[in-house]
C-alpha atoms as a PDB file:
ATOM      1  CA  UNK A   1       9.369  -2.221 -20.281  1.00  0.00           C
ATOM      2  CA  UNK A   2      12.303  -1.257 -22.326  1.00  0.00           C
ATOM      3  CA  UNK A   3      15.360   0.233 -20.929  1.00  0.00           C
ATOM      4  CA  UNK A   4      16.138   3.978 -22.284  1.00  0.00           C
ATOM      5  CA  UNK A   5      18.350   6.929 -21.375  1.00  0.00           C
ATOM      6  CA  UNK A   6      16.217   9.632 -20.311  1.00  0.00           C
ATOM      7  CA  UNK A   7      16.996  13.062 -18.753  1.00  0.00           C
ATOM      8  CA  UNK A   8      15.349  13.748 -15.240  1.00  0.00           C
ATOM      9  CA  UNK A   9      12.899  16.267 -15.309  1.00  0.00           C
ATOM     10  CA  UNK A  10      13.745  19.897 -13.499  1.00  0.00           C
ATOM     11  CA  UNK A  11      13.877  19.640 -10.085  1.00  0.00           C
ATOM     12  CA  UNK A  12      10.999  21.322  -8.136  1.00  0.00           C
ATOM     13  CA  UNK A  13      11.147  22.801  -4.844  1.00  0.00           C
ATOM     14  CA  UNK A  14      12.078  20.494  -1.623  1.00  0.00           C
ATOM     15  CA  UNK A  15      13.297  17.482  -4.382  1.00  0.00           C
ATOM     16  CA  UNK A  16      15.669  15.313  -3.328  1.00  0.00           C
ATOM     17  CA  UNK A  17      18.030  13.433  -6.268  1.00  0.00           C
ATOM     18  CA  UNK A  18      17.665   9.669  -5.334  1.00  0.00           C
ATOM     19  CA  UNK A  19      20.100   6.795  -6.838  1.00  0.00           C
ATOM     20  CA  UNK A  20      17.442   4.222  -6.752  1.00  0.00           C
ATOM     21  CA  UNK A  21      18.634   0.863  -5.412  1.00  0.00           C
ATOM     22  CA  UNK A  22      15.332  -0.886  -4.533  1.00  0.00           C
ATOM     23  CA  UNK A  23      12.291  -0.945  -6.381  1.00  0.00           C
ATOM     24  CA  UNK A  24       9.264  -2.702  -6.277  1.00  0.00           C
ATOM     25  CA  UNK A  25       5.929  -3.448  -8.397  1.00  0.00           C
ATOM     26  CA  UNK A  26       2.486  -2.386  -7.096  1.00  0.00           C
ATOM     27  CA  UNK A  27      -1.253  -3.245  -9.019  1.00  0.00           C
ATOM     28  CA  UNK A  28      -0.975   0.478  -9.579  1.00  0.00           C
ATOM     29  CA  UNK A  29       2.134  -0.486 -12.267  1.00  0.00           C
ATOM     30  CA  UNK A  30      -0.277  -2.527 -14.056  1.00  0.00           C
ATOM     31  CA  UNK A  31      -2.984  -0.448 -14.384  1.00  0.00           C
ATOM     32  CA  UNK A  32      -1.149   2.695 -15.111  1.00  0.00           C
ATOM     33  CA  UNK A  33       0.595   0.803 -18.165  1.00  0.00           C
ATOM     34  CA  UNK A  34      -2.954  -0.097 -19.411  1.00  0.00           C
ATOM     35  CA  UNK A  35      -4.192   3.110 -19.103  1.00  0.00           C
ATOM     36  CA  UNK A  36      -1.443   5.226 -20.461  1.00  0.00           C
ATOM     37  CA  UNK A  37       0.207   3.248 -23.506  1.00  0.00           C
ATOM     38  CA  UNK A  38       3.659   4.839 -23.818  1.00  0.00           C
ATOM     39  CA  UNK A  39       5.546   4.988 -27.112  1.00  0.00           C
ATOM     40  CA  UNK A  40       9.052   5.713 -28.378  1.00  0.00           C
ATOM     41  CA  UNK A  41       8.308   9.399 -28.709  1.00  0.00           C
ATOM     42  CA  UNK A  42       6.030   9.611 -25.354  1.00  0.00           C
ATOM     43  CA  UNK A  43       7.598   7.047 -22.644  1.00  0.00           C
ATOM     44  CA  UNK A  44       6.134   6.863 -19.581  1.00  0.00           C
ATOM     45  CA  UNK A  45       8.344   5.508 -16.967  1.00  0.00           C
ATOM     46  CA  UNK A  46       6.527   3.215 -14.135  1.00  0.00           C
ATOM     47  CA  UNK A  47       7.430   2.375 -10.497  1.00  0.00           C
ATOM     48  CA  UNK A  48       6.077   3.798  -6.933  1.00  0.00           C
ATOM     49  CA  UNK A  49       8.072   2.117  -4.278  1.00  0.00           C
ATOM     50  CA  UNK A  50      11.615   2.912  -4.038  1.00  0.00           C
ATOM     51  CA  UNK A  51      15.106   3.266  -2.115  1.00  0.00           C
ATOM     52  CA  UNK A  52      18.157   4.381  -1.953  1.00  0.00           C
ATOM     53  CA  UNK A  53      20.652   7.128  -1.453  1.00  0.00           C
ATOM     54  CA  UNK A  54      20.257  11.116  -1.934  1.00  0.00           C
ATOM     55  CA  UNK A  55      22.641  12.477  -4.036  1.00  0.00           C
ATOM     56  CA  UNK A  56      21.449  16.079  -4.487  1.00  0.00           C
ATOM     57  CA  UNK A  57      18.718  18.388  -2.740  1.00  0.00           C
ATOM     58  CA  UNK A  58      16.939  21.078  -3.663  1.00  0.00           C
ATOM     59  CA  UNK A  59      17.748  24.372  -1.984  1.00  0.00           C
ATOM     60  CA  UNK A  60      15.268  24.238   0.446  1.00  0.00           C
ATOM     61  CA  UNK A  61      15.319  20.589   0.985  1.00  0.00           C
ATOM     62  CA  UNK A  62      15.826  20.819   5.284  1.00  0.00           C
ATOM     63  CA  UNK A  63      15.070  17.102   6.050  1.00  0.00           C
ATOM     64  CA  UNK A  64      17.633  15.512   3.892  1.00  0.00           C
ATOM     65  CA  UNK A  65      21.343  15.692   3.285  1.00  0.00           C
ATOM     66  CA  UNK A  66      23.690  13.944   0.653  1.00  0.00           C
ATOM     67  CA  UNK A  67      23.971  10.103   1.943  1.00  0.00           C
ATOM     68  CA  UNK A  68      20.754   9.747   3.626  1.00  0.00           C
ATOM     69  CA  UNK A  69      19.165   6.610   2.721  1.00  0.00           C
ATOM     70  CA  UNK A  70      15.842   6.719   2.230  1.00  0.00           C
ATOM     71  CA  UNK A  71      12.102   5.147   1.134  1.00  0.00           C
ATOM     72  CA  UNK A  72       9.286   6.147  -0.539  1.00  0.00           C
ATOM     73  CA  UNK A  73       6.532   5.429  -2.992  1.00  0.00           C
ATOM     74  CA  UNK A  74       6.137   8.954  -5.146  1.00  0.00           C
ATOM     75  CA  UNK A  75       4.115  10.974  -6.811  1.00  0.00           C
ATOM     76  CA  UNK A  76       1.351   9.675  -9.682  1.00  0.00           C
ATOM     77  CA  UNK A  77       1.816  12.666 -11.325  1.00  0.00           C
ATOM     78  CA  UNK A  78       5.247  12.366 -11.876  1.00  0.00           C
ATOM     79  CA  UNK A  79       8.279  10.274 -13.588  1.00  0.00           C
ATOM     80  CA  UNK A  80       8.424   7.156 -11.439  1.00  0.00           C
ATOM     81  CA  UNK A  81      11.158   4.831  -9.717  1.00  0.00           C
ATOM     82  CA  UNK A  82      12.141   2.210 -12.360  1.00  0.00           C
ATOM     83  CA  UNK A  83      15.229   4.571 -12.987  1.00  0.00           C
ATOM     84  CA  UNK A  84      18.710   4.775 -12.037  1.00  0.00           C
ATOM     85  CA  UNK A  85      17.790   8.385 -10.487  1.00  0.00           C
ATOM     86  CA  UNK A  86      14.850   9.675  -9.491  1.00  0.00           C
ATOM     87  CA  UNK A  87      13.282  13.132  -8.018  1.00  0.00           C
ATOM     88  CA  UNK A  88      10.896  13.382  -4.957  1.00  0.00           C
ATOM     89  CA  UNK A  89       9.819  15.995  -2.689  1.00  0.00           C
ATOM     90  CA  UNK A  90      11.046  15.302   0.788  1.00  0.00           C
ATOM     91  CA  UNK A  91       7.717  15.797   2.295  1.00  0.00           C
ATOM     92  CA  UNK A  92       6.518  12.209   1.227  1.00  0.00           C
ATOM     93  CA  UNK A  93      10.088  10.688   1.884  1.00  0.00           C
ATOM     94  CA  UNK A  94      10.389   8.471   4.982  1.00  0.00           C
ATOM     95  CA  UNK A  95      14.314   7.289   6.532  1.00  0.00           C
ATOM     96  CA  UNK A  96      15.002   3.692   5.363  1.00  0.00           C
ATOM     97  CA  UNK A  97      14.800   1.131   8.094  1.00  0.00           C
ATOM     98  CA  UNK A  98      18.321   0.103   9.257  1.00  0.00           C
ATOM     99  CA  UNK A  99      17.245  -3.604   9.601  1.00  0.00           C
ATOM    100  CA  UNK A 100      16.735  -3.427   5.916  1.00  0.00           C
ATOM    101  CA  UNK A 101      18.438  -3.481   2.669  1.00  0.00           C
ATOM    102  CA  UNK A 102      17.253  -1.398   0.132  1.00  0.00           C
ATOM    103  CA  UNK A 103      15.011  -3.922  -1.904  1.00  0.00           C
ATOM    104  CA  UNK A 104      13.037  -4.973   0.922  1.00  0.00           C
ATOM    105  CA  UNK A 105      12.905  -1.469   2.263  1.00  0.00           C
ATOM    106  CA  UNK A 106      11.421  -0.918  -1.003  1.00  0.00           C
ATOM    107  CA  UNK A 107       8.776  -3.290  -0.373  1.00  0.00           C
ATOM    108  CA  UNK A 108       6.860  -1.177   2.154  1.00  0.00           C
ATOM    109  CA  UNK A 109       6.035   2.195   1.222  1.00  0.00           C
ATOM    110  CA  UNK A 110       3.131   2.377  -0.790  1.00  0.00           C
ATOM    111  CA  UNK A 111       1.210  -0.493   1.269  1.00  0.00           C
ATOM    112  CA  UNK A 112       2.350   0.758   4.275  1.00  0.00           C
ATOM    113  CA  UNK A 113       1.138   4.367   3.523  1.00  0.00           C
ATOM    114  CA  UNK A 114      -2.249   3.212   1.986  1.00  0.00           C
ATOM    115  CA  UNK A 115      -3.004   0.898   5.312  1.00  0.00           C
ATOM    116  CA  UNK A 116      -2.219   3.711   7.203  1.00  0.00           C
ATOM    117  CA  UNK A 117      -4.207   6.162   6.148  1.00  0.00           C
ATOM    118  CA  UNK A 118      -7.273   4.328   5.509  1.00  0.00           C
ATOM    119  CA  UNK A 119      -7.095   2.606   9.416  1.00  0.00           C
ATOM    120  CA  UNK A 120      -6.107   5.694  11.154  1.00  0.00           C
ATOM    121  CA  UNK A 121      -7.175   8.784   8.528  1.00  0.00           C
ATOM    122  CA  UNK A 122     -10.147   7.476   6.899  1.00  0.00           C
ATOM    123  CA  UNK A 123     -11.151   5.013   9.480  1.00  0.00           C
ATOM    124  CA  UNK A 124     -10.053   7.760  12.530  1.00  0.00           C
ATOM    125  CA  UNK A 125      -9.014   4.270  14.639  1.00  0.00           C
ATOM    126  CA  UNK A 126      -6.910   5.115  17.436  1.00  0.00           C
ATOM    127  CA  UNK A 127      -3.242   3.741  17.668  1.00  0.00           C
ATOM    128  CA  UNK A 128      -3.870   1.890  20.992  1.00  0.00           C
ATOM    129  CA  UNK A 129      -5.823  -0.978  22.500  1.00  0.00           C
ATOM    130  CA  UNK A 130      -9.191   1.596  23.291  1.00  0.00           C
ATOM    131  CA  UNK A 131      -9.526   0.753  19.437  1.00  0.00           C
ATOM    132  CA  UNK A 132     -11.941  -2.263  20.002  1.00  0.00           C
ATOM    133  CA  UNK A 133     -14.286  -3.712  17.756  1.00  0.00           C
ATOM    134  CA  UNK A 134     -13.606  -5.786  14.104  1.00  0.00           C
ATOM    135  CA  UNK A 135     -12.255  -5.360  10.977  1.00  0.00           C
ATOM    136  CA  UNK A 136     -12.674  -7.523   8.355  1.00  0.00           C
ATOM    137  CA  UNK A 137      -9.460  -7.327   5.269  1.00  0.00           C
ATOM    138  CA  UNK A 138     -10.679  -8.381   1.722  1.00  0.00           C
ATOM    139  CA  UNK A 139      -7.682  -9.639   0.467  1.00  0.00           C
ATOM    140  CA  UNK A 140      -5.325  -9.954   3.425  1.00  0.00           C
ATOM    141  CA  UNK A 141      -2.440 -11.781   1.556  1.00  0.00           C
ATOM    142  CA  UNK A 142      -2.235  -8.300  -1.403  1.00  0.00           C
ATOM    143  CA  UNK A 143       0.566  -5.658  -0.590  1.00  0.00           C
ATOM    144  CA  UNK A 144      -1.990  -3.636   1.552  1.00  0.00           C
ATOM    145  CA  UNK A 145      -3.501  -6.351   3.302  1.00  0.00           C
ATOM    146  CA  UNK A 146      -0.442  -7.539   4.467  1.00  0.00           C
ATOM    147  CA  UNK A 147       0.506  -4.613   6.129  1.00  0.00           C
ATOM    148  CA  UNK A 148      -2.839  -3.665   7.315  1.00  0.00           C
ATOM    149  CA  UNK A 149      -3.414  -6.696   8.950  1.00  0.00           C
ATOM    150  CA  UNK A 150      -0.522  -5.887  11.564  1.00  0.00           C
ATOM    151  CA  UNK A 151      -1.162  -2.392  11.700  1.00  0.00           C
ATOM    152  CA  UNK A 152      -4.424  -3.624  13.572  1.00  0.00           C
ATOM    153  CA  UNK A 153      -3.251  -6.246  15.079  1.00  0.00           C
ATOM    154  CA  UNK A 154       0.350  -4.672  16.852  1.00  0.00           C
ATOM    155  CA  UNK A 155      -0.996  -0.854  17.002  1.00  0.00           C
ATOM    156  CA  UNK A 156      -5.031  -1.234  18.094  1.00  0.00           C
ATOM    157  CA  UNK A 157      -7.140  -3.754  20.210  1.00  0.00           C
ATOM    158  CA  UNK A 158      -9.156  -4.549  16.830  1.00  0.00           C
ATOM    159  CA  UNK A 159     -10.029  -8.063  15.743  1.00  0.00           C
ATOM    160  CA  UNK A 160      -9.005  -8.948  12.846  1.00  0.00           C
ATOM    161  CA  UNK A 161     -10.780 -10.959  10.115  1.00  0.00           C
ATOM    162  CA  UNK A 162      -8.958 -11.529   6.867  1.00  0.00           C
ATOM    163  CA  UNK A 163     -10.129 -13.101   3.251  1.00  0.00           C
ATOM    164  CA  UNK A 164      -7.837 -15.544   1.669  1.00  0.00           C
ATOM    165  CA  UNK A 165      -8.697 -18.347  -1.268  1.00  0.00           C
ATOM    166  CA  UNK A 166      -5.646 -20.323  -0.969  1.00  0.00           C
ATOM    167  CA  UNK A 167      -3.856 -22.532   1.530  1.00  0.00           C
ATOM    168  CA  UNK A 168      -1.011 -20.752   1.525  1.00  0.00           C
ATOM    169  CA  UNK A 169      -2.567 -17.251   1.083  1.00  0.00           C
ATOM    170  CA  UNK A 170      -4.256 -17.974   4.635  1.00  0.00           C
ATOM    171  CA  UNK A 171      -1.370 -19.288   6.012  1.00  0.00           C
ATOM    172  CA  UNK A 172      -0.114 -16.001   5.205  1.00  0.00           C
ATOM    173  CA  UNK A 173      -3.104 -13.968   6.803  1.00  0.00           C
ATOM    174  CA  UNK A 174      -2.312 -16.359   9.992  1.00  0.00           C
ATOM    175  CA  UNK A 175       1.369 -14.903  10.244  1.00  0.00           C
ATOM    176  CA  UNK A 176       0.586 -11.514   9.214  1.00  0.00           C
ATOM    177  CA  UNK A 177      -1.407 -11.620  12.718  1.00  0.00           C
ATOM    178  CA  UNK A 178      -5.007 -12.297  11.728  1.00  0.00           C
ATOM    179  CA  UNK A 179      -7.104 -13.352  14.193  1.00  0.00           C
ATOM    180  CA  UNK A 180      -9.375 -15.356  12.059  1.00  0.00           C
ATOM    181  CA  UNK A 181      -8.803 -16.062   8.407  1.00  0.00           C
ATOM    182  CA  UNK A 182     -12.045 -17.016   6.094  1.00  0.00           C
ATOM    183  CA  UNK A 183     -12.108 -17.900   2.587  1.00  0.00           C
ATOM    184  CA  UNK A 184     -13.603 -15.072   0.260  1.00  0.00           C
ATOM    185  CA  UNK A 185     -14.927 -18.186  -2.764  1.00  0.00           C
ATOM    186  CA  UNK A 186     -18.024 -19.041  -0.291  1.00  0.00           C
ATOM    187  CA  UNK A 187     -20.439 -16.879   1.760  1.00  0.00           C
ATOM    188  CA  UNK A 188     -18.532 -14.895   3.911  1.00  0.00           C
ATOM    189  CA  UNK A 189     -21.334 -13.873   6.723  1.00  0.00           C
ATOM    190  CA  UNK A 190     -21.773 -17.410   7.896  1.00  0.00           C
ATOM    191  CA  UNK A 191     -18.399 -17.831   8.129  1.00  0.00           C
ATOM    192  CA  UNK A 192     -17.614 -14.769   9.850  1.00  0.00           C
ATOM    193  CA  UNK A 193     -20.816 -15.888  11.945  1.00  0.00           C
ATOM    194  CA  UNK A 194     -19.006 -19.167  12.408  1.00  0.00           C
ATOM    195  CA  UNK A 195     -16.232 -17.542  13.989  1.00  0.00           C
ATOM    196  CA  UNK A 196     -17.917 -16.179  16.878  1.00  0.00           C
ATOM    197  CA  UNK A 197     -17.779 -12.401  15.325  1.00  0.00           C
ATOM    198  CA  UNK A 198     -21.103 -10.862  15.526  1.00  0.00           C
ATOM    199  CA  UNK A 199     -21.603  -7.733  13.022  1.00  0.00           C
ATOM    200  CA  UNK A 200     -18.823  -5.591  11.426  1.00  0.00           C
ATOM    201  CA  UNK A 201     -17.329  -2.313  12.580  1.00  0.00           C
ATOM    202  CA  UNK A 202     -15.223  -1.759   9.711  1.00  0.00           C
ATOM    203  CA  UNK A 203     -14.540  -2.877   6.468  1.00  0.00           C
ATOM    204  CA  UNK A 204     -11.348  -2.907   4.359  1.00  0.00           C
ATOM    205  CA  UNK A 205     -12.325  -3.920   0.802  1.00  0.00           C
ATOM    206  CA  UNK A 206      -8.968  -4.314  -1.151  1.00  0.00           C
ATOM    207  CA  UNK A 207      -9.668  -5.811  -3.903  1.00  0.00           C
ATOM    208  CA  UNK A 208     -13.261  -7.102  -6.296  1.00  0.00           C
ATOM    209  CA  UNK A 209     -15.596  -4.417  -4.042  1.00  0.00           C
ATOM    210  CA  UNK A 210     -18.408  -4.667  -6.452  1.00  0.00           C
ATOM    211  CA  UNK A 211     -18.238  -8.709  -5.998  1.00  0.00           C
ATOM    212  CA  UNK A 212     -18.893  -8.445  -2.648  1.00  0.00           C
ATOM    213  CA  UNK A 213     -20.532  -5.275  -1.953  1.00  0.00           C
ATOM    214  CA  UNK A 214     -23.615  -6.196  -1.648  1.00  0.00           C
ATOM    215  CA  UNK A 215     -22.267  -8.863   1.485  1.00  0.00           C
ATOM    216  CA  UNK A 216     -20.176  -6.823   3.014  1.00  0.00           C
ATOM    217  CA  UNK A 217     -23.345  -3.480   3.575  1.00  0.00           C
ATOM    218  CA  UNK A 218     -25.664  -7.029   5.232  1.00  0.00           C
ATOM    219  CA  UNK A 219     -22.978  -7.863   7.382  1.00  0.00           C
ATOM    220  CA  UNK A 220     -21.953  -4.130   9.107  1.00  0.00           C
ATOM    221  CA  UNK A 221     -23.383  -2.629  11.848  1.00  0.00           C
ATOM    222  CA  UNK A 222     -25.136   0.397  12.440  1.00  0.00           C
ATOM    223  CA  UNK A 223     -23.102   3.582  11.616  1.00  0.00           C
ATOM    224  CA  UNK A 224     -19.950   1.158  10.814  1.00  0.00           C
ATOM    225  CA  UNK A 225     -17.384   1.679   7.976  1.00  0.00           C
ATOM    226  CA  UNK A 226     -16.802   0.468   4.745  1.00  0.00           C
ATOM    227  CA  UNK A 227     -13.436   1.481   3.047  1.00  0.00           C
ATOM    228  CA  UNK A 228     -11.855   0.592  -0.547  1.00  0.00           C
ATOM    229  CA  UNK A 229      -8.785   1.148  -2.277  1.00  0.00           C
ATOM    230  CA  UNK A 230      -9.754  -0.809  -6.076  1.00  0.00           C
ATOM    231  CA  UNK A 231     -11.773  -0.067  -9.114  1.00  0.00           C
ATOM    232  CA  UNK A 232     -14.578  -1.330  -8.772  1.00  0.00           C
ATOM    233  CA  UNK A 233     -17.561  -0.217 -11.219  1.00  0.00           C
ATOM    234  CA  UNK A 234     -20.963   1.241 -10.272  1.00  0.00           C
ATOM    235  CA  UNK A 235     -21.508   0.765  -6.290  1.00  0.00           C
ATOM    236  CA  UNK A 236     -25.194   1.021  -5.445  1.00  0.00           C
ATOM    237  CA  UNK A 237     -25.000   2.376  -2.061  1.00  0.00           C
ATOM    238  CA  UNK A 238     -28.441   3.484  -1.430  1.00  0.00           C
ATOM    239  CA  UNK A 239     -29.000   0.152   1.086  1.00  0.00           C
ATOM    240  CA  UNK A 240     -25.855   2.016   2.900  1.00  0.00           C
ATOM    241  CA  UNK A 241     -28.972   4.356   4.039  1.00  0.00           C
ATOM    242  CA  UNK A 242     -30.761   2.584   6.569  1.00  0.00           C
ATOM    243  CA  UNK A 243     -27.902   1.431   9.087  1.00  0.00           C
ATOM    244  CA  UNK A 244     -26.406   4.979   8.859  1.00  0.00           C
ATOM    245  CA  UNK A 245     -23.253   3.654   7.283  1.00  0.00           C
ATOM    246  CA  UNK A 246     -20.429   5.752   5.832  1.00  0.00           C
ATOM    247  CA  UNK A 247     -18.123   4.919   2.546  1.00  0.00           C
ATOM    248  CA  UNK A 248     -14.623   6.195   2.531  1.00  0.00           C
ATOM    249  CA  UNK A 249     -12.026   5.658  -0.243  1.00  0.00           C
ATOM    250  CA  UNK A 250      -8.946   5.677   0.226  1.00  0.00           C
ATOM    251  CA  UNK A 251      -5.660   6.872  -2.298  1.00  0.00           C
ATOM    252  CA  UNK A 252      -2.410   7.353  -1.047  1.00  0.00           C
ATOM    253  CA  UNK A 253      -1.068  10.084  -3.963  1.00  0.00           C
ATOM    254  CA  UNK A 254      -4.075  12.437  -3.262  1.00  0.00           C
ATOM    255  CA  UNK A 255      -1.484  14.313  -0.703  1.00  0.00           C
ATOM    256  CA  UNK A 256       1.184  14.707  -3.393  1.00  0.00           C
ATOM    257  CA  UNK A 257      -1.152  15.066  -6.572  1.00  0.00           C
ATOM    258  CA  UNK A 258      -3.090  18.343  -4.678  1.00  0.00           C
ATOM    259  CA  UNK A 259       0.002  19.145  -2.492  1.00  0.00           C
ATOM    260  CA  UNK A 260      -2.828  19.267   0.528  1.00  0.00           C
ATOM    261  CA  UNK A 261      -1.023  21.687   3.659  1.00  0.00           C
ATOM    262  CA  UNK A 262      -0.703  17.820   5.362  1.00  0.00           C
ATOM    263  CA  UNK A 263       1.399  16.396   2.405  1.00  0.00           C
ATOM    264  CA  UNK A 264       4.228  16.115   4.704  1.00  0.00           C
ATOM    265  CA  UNK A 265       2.101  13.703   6.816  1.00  0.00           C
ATOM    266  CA  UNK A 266       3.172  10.931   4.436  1.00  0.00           C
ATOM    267  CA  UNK A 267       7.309  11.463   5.650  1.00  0.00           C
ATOM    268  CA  UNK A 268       5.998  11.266   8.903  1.00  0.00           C
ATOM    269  CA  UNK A 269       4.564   8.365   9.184  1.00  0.00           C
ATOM    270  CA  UNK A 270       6.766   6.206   7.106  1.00  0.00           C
ATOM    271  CA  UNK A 271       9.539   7.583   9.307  1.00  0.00           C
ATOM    272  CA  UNK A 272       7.131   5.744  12.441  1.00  0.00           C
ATOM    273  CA  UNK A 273       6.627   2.727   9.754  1.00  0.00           C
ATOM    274  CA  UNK A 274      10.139   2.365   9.604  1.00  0.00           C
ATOM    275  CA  UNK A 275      10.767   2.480  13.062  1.00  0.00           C
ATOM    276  CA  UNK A 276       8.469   0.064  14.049  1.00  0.00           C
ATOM    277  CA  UNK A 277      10.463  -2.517  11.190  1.00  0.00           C
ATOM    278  CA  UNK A 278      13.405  -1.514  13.195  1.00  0.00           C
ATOM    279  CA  UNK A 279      11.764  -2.486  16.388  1.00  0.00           C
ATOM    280  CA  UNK A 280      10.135  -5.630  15.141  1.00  0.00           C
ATOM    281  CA  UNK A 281       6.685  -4.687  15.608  1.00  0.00           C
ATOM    282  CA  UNK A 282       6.071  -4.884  11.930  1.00  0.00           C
ATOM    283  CA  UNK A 283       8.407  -7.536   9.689  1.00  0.00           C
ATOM    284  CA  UNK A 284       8.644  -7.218   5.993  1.00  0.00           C
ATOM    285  CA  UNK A 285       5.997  -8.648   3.427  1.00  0.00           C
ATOM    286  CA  UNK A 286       8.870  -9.314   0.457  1.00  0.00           C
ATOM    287  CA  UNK A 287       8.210 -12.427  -1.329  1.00  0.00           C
ATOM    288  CA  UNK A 288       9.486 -12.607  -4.696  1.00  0.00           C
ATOM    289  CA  UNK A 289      12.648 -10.963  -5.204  1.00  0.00           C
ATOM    290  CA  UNK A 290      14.977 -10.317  -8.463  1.00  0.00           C
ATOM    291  CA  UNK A 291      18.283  -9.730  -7.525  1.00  0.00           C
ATOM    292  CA  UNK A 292      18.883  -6.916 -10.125  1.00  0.00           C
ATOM    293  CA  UNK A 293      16.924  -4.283 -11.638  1.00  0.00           C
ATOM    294  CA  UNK A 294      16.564  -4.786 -15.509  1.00  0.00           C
ATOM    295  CA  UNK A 295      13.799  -4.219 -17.799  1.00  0.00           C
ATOM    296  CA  UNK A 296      13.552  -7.924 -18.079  1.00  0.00           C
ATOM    297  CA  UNK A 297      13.174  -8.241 -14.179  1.00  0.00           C
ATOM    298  CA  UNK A 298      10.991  -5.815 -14.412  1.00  0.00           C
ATOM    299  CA  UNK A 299       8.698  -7.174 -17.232  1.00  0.00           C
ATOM    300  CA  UNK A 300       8.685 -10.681 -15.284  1.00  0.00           C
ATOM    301  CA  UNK A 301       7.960  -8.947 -11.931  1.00  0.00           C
ATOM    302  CA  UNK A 302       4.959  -7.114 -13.298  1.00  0.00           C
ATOM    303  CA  UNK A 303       3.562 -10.207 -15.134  1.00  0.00           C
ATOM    304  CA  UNK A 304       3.756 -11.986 -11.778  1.00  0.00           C
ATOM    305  CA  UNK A 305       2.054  -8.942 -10.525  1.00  0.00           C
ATOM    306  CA  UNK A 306      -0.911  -9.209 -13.273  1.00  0.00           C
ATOM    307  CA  UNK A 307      -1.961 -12.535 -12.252  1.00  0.00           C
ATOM    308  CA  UNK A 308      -3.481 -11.419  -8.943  1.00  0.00           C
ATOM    309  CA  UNK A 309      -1.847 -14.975  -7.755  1.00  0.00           C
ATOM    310  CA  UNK A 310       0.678 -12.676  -5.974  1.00  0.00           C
ATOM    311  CA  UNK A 311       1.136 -12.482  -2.187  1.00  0.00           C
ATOM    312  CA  UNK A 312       2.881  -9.672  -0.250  1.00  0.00           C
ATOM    313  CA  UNK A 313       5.470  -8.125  -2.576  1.00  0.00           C
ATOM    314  CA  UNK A 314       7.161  -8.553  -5.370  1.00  0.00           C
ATOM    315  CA  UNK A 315      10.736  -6.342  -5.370  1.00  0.00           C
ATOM    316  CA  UNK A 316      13.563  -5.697  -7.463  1.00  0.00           C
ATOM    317  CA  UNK A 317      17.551  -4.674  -6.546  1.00  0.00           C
END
């Protein structure tokens, strides 16, 4: 990351001008800066979570004025957040959450949009206790697990069973509101078995799918639901066949990158994520913080981010 004066691109219809005053990294970050080397003629600037103030709308812009203070995590497609100003359309723009500054506010977007959609939208779980059954999180202590966890803990009757390798990765499951908390370096069904859960309703795999693949199809039940939000390579899903089960994958910029007619879905519901923050339903999963937002923070935060040692978020501002 090297810091650069760059002009912002020409603003589209329904863009808001954001000063950016939170940002904060995301595997995404990583992966986009392996996959798209940038170069002094060709820069590519990085960053999907982000906050701060409006400073200009578009026209058309009717959700926003000048001074709102807002979140969001972007558009793939476009220039991202690690910039002093930034444009976004207002449809995928959620109201900050007043209990929040703006680097912690920054922390939540992206995860929180990603859990979202693949409990409620991919899943179809309803947002009350009638939502019984399991779901077991592979890799409750990431961004998304964190916030997915008490998504299904707070807003269905689900039980939760979360994957964690490390002492203080499960204690981190634990307060994220996991029922039960099981280590993802041995077998998981007799520990899941151990637990007193019988077979699997749904299935959040958030990270290393095609390591446990294979487990996770032996432990679900008939017609249950396997969802993933990584890389994985080949899946053989032909043993999917027998119990009827269904695979759904889940990525949160498909909205923006095809501007679907429910794009505007994604303001919505981080305007209800960020009232529930404000309401203490859901608390913040921050935990590594840089106080400003340099390219030096920034090349630090996403080496932190690289190791896959991280828990909850990393944020910057």
């Amino acid at each position: 990351v090297e810091e650069l004066t760059l002009d912002l691109e020409a603003p589209r219809e329904h863009d808001l001008v954001v000063e950016v005053k939170g940002v904060a990294v995301n595997p995404v970050d990583t992966k986009v800066r392996v996959r798209a080397p940038a170069s002094p003629d060709s820069p590519h600037v990085l960053g999907y979570d982000a906050a701060g103030i409006v400073r200009d709308v578009d026209a058309k812009v009717s959700r926003f004025a000048v001074g709102d203070e807002v979140f969001y995590a972007g558009d793939i497609t476009r220039p991202g957040t690690f910039a002093d100003f930034h444009l976004v359309d207002e449809r995928i723009v959620g109201r900050k959450p007043k209990s929040l500054g703006f680097a912690d506010a920054a922390a939540l977007p992206l995860t929180s949009i990603t859990a979202w959609e693949l409990l409620f939208d991919r899943f179809g779980v309803p947002r009350d206790a009638s939502a019984t059954g399991n779901l077991l999180v592979i890799g409750g202590a990431g961004g998304v697990g964190s916030i997915l966890i008490q998504l299904a803990r707070r807003l269905t009757g689900l039980t939760v069973i979360a994957t964690a390798s490390r002492p203080e990765t499960t204690a981190w499951c634990e307060r994220m509101g996991a029922h039960h908390v099981v280590t993802h370096h041995e077998p998981l069904a007799m520990q899941i078995e151990a637990a007193g859960v019988g077979g699997l309703d749904l299935a959040a795999s958030l990270t290393t799918t095609d390591l446990h693949f294979e487990a996770i199809i032996d432990m679900m039940k008939p017609g249950a639901k396997i969802g993933a939000i990584d890389d994985p390579g080949v899946l053989d899903v032909s043993p999917m066949k027998t119990k009827s089960l269904s695979f759904h994958w889940e990525f949160m910029f498909a909205r923006p990158m095809f501007e679907t007619g429910d794009v505007d879905e994604q303001g919505r519901l981080l305007n209800e994520v960020s009232r529930l923050v404000d309401e203490g339903v859901l608390q913040n999963t921050a935990t590594k913080r840089f106080d400003e937002i340099t390219a030096d923070n920034l090349n630090e935060a996403l080496i932190h981010q690289a190791t896959g040692a991280a828990i909850g978020k990393t944020l910057l501002g």
